[in-house]
N, C-alpha and C. Protein backbone atom coordinates (compact mmCIF):
# COMPACT_ATOMS: atom_id res chain seq x y z
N UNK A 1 -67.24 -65.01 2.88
CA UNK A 1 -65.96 -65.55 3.05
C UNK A 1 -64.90 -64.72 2.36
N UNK A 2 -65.30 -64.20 1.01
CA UNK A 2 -64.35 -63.49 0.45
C UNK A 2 -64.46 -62.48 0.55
N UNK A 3 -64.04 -61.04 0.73
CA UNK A 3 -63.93 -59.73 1.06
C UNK A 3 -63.79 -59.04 -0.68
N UNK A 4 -64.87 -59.00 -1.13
CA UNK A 4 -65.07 -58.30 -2.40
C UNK A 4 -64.91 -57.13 -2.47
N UNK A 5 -65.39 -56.35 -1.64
CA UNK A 5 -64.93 -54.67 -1.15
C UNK A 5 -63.61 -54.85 -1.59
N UNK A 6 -63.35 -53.42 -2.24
CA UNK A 6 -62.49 -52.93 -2.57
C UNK A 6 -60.84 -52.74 -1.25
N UNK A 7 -59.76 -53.20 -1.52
CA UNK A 7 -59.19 -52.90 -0.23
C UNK A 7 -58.40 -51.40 -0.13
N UNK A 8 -58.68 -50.94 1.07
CA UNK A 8 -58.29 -49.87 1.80
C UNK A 8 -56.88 -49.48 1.03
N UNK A 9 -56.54 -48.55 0.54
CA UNK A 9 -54.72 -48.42 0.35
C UNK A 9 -54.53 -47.23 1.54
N UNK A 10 -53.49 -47.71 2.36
CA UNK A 10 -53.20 -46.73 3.30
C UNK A 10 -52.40 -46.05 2.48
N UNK A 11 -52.97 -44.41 2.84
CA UNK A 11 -51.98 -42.94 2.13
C UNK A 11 -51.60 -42.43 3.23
N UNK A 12 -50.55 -42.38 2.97
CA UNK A 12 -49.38 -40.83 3.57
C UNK A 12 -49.51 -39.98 3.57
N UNK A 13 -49.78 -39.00 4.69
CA UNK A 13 -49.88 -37.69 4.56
C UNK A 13 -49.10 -36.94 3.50
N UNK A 14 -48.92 -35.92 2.79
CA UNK A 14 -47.86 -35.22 2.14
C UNK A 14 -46.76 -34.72 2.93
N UNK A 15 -47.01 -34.25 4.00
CA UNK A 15 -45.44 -34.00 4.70
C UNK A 15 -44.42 -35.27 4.96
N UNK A 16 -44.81 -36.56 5.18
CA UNK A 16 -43.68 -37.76 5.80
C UNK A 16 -43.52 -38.04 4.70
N UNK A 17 -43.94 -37.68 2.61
CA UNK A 17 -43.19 -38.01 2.01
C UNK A 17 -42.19 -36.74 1.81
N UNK A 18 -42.13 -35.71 1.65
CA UNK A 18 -41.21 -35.06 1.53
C UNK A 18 -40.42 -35.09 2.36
N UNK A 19 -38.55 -34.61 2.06
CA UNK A 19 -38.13 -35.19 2.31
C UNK A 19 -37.63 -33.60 3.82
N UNK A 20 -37.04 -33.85 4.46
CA UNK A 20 -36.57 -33.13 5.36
C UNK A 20 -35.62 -31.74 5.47
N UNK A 21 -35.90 -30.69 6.17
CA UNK A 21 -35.23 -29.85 5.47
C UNK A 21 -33.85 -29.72 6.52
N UNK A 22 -32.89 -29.25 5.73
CA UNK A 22 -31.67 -29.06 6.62
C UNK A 22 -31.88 -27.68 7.62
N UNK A 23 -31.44 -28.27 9.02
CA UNK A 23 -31.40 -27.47 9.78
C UNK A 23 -30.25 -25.91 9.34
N UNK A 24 -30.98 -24.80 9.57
CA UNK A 24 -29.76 -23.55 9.28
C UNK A 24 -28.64 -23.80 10.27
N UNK A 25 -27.43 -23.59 9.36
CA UNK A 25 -26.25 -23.23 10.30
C UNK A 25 -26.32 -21.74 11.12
N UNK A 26 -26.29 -22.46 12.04
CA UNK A 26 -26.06 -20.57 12.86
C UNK A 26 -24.82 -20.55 13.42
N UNK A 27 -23.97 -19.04 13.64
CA UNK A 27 -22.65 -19.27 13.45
C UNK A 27 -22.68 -17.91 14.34
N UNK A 28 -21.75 -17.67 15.30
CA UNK A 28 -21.87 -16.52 16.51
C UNK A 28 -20.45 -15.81 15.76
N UNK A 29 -20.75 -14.43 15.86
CA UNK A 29 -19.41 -13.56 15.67
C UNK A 29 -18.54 -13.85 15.74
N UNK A 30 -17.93 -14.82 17.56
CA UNK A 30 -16.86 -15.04 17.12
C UNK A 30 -16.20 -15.55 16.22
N UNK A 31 -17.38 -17.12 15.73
CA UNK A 31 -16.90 -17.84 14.41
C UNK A 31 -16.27 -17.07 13.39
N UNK A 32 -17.49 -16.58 12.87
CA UNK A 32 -17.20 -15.36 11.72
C UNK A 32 -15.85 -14.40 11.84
N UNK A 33 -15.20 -14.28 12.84
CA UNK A 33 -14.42 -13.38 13.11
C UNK A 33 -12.99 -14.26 12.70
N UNK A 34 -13.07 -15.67 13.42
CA UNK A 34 -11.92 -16.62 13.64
C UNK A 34 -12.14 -16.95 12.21
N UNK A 35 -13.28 -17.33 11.38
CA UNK A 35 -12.35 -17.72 9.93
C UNK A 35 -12.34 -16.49 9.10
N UNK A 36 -12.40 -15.21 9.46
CA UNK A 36 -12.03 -14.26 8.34
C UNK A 36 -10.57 -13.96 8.57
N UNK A 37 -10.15 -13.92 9.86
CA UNK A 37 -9.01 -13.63 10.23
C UNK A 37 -7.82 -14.85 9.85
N UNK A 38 -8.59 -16.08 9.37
CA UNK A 38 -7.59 -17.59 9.17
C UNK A 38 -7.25 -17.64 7.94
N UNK A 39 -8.26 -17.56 7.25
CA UNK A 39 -8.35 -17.72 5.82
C UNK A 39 -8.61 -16.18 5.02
N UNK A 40 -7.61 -15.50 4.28
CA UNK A 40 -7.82 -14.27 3.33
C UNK A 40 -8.95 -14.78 1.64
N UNK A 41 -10.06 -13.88 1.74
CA UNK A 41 -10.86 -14.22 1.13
C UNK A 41 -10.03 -13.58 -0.84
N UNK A 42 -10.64 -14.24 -1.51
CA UNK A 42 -10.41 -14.06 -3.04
C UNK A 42 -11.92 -13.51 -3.69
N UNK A 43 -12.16 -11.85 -4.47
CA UNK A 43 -12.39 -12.47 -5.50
C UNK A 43 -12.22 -12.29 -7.09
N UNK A 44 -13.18 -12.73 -7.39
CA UNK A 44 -12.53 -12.76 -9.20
C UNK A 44 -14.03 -11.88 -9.89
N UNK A 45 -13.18 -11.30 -10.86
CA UNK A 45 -14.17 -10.87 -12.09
C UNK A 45 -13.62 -11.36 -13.04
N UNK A 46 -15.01 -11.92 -13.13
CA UNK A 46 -14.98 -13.16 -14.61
C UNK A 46 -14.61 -12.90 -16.24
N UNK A 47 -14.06 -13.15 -16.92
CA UNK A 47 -14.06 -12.47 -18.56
C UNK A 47 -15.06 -11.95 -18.58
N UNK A 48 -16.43 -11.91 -18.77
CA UNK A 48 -17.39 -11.86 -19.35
C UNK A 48 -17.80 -10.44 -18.71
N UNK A 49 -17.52 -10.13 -17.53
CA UNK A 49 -18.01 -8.88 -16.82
C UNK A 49 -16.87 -7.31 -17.42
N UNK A 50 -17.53 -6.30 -16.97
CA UNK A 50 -17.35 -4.97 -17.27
C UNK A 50 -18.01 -4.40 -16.21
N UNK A 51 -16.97 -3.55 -15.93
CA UNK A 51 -17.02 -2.98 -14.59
C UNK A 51 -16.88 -1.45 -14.37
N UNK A 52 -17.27 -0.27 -14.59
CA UNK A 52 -17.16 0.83 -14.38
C UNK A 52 -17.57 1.61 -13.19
N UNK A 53 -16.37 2.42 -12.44
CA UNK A 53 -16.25 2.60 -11.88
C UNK A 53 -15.38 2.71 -10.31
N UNK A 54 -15.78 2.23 -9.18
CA UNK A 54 -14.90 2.39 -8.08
C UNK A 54 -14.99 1.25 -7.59
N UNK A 55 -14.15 0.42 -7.60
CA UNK A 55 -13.91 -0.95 -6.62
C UNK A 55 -13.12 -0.61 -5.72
N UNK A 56 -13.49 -1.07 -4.46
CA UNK A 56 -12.29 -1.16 -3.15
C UNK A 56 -12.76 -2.09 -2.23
N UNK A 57 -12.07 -2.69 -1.34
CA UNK A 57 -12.58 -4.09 -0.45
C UNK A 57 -11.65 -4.32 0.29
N UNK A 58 -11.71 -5.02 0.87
CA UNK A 58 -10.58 -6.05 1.56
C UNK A 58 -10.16 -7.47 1.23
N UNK A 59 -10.75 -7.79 0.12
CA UNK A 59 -9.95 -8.96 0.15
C UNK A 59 -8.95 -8.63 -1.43
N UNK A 60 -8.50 -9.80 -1.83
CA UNK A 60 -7.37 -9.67 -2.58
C UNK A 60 -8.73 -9.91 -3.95
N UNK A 61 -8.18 -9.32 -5.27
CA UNK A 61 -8.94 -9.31 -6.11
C UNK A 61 -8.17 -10.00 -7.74
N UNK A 62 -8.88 -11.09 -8.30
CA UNK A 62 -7.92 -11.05 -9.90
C UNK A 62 -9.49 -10.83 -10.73
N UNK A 63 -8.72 -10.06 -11.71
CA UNK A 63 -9.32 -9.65 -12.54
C UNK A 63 -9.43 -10.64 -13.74
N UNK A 64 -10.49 -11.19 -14.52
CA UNK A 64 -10.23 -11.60 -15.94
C UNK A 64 -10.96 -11.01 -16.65
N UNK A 65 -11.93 -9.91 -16.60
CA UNK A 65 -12.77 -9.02 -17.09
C UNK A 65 -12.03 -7.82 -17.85
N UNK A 66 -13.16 -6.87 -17.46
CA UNK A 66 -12.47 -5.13 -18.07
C UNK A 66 -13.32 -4.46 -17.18
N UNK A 67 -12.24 -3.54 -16.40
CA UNK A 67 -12.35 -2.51 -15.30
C UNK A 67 -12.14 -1.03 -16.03
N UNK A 68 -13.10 0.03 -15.61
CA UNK A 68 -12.88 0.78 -16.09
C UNK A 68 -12.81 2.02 -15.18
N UNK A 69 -11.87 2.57 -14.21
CA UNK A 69 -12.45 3.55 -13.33
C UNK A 69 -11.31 3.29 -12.45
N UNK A 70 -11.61 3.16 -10.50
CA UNK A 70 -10.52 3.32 -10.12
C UNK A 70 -10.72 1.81 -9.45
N UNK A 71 -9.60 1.91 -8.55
CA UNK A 71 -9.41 0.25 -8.14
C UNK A 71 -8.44 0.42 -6.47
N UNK A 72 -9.29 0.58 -5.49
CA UNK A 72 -8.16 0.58 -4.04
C UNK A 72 -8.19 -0.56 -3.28
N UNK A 73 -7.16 -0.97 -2.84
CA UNK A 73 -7.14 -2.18 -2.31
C UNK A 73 -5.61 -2.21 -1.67
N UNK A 74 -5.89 -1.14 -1.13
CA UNK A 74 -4.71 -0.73 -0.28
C UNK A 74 -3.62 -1.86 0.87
N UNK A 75 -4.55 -2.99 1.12
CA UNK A 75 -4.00 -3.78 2.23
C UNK A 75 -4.21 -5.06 1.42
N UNK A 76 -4.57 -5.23 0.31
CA UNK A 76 -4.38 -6.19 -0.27
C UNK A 76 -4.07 -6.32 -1.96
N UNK A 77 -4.05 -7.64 -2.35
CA UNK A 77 -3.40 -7.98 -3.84
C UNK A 77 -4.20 -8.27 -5.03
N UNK A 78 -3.72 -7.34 -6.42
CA UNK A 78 -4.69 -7.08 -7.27
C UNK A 78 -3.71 -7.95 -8.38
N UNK A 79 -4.41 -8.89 -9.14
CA UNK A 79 -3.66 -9.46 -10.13
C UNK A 79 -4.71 -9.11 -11.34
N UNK A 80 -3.79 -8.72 -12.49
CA UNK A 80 -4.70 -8.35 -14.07
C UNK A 80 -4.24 -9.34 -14.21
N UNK A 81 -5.38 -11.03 -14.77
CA UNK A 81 -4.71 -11.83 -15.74
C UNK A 81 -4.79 -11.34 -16.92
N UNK A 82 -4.06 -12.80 -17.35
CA UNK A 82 -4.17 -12.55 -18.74
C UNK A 82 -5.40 -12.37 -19.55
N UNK A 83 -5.77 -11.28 -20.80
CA UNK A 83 -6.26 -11.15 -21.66
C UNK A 83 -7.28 -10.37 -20.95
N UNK A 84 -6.68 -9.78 -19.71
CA UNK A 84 -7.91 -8.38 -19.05
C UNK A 84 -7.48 -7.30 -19.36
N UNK A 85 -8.61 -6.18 -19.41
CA UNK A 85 -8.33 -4.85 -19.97
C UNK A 85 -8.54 -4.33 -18.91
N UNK A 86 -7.85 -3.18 -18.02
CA UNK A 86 -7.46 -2.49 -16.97
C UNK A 86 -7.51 -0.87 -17.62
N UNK A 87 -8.19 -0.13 -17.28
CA UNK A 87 -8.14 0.91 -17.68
C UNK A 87 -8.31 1.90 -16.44
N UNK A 88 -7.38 2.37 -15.26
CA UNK A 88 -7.74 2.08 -14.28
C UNK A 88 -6.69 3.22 -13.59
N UNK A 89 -7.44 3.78 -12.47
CA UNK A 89 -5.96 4.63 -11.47
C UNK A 89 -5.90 3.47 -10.06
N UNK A 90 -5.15 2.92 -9.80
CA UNK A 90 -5.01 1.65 -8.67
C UNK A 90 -4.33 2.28 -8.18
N UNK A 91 -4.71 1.53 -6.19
CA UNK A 91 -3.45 1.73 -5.20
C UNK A 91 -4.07 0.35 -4.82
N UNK A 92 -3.28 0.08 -4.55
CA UNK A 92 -3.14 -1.76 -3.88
C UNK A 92 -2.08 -2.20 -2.85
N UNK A 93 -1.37 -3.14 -2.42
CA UNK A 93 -0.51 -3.54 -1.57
C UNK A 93 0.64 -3.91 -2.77
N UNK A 94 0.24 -5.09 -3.06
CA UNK A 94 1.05 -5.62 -4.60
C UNK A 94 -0.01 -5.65 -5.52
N UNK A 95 0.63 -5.38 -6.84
CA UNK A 95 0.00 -5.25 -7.76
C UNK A 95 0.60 -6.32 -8.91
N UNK A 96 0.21 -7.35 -9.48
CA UNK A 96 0.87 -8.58 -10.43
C UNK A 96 -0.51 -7.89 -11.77
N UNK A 97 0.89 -7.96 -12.43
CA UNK A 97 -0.20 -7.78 -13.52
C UNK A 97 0.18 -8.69 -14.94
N UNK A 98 -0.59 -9.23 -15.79
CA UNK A 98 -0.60 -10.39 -16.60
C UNK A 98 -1.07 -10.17 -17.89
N UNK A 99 -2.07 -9.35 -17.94
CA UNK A 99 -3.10 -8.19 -18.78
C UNK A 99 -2.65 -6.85 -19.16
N UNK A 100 -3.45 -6.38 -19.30
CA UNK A 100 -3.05 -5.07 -19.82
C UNK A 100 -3.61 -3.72 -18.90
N UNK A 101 -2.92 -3.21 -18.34
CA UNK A 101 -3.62 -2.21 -17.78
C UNK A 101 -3.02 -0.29 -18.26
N UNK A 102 -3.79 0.24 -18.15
CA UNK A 102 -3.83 1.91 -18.99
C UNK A 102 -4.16 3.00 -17.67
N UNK A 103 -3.18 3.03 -16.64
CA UNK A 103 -3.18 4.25 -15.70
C UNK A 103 -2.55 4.05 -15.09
N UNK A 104 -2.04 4.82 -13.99
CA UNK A 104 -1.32 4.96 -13.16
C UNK A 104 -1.62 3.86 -11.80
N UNK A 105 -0.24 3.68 -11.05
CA UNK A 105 -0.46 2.37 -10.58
C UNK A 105 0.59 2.72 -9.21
N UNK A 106 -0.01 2.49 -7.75
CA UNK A 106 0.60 2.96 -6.61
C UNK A 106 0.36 1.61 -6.11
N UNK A 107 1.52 1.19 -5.40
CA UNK A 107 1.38 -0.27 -4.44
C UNK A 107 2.75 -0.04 -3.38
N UNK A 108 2.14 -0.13 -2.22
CA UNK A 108 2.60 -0.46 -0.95
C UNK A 108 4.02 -1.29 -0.78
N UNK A 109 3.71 -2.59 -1.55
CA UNK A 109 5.08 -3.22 -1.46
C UNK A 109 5.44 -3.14 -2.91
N UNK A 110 5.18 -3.98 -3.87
CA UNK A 110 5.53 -3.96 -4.98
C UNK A 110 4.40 -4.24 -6.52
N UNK A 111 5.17 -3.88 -7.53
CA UNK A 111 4.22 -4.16 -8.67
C UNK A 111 5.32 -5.15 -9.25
N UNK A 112 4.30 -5.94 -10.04
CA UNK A 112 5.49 -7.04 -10.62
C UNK A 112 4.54 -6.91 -12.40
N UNK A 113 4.73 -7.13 -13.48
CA UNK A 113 4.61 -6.86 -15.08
C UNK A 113 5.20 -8.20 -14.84
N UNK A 114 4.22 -9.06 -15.52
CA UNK A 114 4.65 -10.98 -15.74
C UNK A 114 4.94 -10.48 -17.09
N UNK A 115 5.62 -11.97 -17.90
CA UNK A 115 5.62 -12.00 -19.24
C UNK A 115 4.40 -11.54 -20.30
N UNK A 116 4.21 -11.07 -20.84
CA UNK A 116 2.81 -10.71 -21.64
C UNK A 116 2.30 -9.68 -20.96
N UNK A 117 2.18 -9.26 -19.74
CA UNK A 117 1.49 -8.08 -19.34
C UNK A 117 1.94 -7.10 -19.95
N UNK A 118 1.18 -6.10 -20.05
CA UNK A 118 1.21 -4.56 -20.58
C UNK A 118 1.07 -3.44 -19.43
N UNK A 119 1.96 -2.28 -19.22
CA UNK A 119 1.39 -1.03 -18.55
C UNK A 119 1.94 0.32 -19.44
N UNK A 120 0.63 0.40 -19.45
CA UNK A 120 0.64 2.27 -19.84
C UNK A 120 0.39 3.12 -18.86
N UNK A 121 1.24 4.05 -18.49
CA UNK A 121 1.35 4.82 -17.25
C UNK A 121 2.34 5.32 -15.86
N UNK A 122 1.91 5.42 -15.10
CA UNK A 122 3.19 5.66 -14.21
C UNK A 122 3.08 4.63 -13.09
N UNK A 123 3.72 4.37 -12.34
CA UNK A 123 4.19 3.37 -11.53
C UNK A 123 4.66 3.92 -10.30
N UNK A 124 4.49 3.94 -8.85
CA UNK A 124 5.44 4.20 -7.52
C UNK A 124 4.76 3.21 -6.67
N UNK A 125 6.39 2.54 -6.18
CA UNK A 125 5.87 1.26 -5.26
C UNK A 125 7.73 1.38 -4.94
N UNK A 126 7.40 0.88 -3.65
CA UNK A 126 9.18 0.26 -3.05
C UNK A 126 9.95 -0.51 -4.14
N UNK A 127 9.14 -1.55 -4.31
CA UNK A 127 10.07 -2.52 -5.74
C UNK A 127 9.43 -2.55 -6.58
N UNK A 128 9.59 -2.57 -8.30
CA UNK A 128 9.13 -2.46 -9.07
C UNK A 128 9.96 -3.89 -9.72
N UNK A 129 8.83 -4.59 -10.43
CA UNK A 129 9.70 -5.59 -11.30
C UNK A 129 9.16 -6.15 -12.62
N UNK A 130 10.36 -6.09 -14.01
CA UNK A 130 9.37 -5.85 -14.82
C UNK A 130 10.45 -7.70 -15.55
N UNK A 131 9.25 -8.38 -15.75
CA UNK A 131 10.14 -9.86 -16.66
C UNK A 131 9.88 -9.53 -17.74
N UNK A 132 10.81 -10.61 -18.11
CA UNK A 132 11.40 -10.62 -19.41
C UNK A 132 9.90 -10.87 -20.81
N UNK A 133 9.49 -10.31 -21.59
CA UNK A 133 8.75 -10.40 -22.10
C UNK A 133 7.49 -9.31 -21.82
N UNK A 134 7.80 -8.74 -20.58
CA UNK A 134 6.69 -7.38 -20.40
C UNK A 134 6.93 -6.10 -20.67
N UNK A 135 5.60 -5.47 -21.21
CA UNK A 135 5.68 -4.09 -21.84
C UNK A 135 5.49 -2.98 -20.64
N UNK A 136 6.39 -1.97 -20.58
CA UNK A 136 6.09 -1.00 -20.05
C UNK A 136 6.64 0.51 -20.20
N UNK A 137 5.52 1.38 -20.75
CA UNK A 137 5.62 2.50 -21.36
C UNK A 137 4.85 3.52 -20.61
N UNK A 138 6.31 4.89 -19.47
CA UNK A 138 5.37 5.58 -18.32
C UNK A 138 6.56 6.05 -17.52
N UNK A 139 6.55 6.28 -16.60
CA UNK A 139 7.34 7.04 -15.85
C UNK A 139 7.32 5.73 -14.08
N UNK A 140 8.97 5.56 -13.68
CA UNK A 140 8.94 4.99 -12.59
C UNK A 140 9.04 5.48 -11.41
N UNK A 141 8.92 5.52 -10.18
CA UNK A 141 8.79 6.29 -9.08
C UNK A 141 9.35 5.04 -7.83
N UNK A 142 10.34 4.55 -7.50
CA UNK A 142 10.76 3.65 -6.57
C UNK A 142 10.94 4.22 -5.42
N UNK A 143 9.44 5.15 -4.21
CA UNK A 143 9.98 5.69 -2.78
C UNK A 143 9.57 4.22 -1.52
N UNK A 144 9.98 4.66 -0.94
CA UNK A 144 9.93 3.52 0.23
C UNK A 144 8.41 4.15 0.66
N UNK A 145 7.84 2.67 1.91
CA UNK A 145 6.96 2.59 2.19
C UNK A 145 6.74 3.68 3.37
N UNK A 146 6.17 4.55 3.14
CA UNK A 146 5.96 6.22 3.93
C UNK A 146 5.04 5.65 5.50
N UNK A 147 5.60 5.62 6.77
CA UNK A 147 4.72 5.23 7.90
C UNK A 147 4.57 6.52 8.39
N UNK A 148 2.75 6.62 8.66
CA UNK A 148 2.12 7.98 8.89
C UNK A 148 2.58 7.89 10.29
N UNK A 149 3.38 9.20 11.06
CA UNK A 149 3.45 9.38 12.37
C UNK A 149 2.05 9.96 12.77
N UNK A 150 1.63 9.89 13.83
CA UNK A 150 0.93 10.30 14.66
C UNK A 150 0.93 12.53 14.81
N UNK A 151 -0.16 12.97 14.34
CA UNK A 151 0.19 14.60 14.17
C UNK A 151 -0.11 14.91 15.91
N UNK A 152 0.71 15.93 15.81
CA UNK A 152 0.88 16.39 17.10
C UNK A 152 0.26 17.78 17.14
N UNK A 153 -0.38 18.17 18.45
CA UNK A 153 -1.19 20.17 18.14
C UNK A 153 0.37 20.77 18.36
N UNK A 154 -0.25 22.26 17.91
CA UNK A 154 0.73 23.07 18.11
C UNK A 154 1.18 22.88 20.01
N UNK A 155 0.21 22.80 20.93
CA UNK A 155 0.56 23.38 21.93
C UNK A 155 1.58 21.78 22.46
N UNK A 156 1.01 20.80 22.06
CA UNK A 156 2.02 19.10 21.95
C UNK A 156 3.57 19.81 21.82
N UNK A 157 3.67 19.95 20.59
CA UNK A 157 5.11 20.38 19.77
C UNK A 157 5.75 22.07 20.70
N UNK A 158 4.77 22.63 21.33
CA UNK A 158 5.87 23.50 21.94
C UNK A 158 6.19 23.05 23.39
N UNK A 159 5.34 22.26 24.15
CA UNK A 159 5.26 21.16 25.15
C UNK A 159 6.88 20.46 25.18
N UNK A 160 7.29 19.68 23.90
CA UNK A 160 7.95 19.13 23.77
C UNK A 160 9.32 20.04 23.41
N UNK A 161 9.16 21.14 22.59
CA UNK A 161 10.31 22.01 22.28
C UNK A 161 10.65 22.86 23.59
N UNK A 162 9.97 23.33 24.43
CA UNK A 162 9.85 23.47 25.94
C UNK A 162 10.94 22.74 26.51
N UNK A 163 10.78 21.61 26.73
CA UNK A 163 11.74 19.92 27.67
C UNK A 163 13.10 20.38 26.79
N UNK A 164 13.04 20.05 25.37
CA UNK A 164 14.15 20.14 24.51
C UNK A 164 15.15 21.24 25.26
N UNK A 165 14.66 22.37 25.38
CA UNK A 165 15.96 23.72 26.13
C UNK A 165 15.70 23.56 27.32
């Protein structure tokens, strides 16, 4: 009448307890294309890093580290915060600097020296702007933004000096 045997415990395989894995996002070029072009990417070097050598990229870069070498970022924006050491030959678009930087410094549109920033070196950019409270000790260079024409061959240019008479 009574079932003394021990009773059965039904077990679970090990896979239906674990738990499920997320399917991968898969994402087609165009995606990738439509949010690089929407959104301009950032990034940062952290205090803690040291960096020697050649950085260049495309996206916009702030520094809170110490760079030691060169720095291009020709189509985009380089900010030294505060309490970064820049030791550095840069060309950038704009250049904001907050920190301290020690070389020469070329930007496309402008360089701006915040309050507390430091530059040692020379400077050429369209606008240069230095606030109230920033150091700067170097030589300034204010030429406009130079658009590369298209080079022409010799036989182009006598083609054209030809029509001219």
């Amino acid at each position: 009448m009574f079932n003394t045997k021990n009773p059965k415990t039904a077990t679970l395989p090990e896979a239906s307890i674990t738990s499920p894995r997320p399917k991968p996002r898969v994402t087609t070029n165009n995606t990738q294309r439509l949010s690089a072009t929407s959104s301009q990417e950032k990034t940062t070097i952290s205090q803690g890093y040291f960096i020697k050598g050649e950085i260049s990229g495309t996206d916009d870069i702030s520094v809170f580290g110490k760079v030691d070498g060169t720095i291009l970022l020709k189509e985009n924006i380089l900010t030294i915060e505060k309490l970064s050491d820049v030791k550095a030959s840069i060309e950038a678009k704009v250049v904001n600097i907050i920190g301290r930087v020690v070389g020469n410094i070329n930007a496309n549109e402008k360089i701006i020296i915040h309050e507390g920033g430091s530059v040692t070196g020379d400077m050429d950019a369209p606008k240069v702007i230095l606030k109230d409270g920033s150091y700067f000790k170097g030589s300034v260079s204010m030429t406009e933004n130079k658009k590369i024409e298209p080079t022409t061959t010799k036989e182009e240019s006598k083609t054209q000096t030809n029509k001219l008479v």
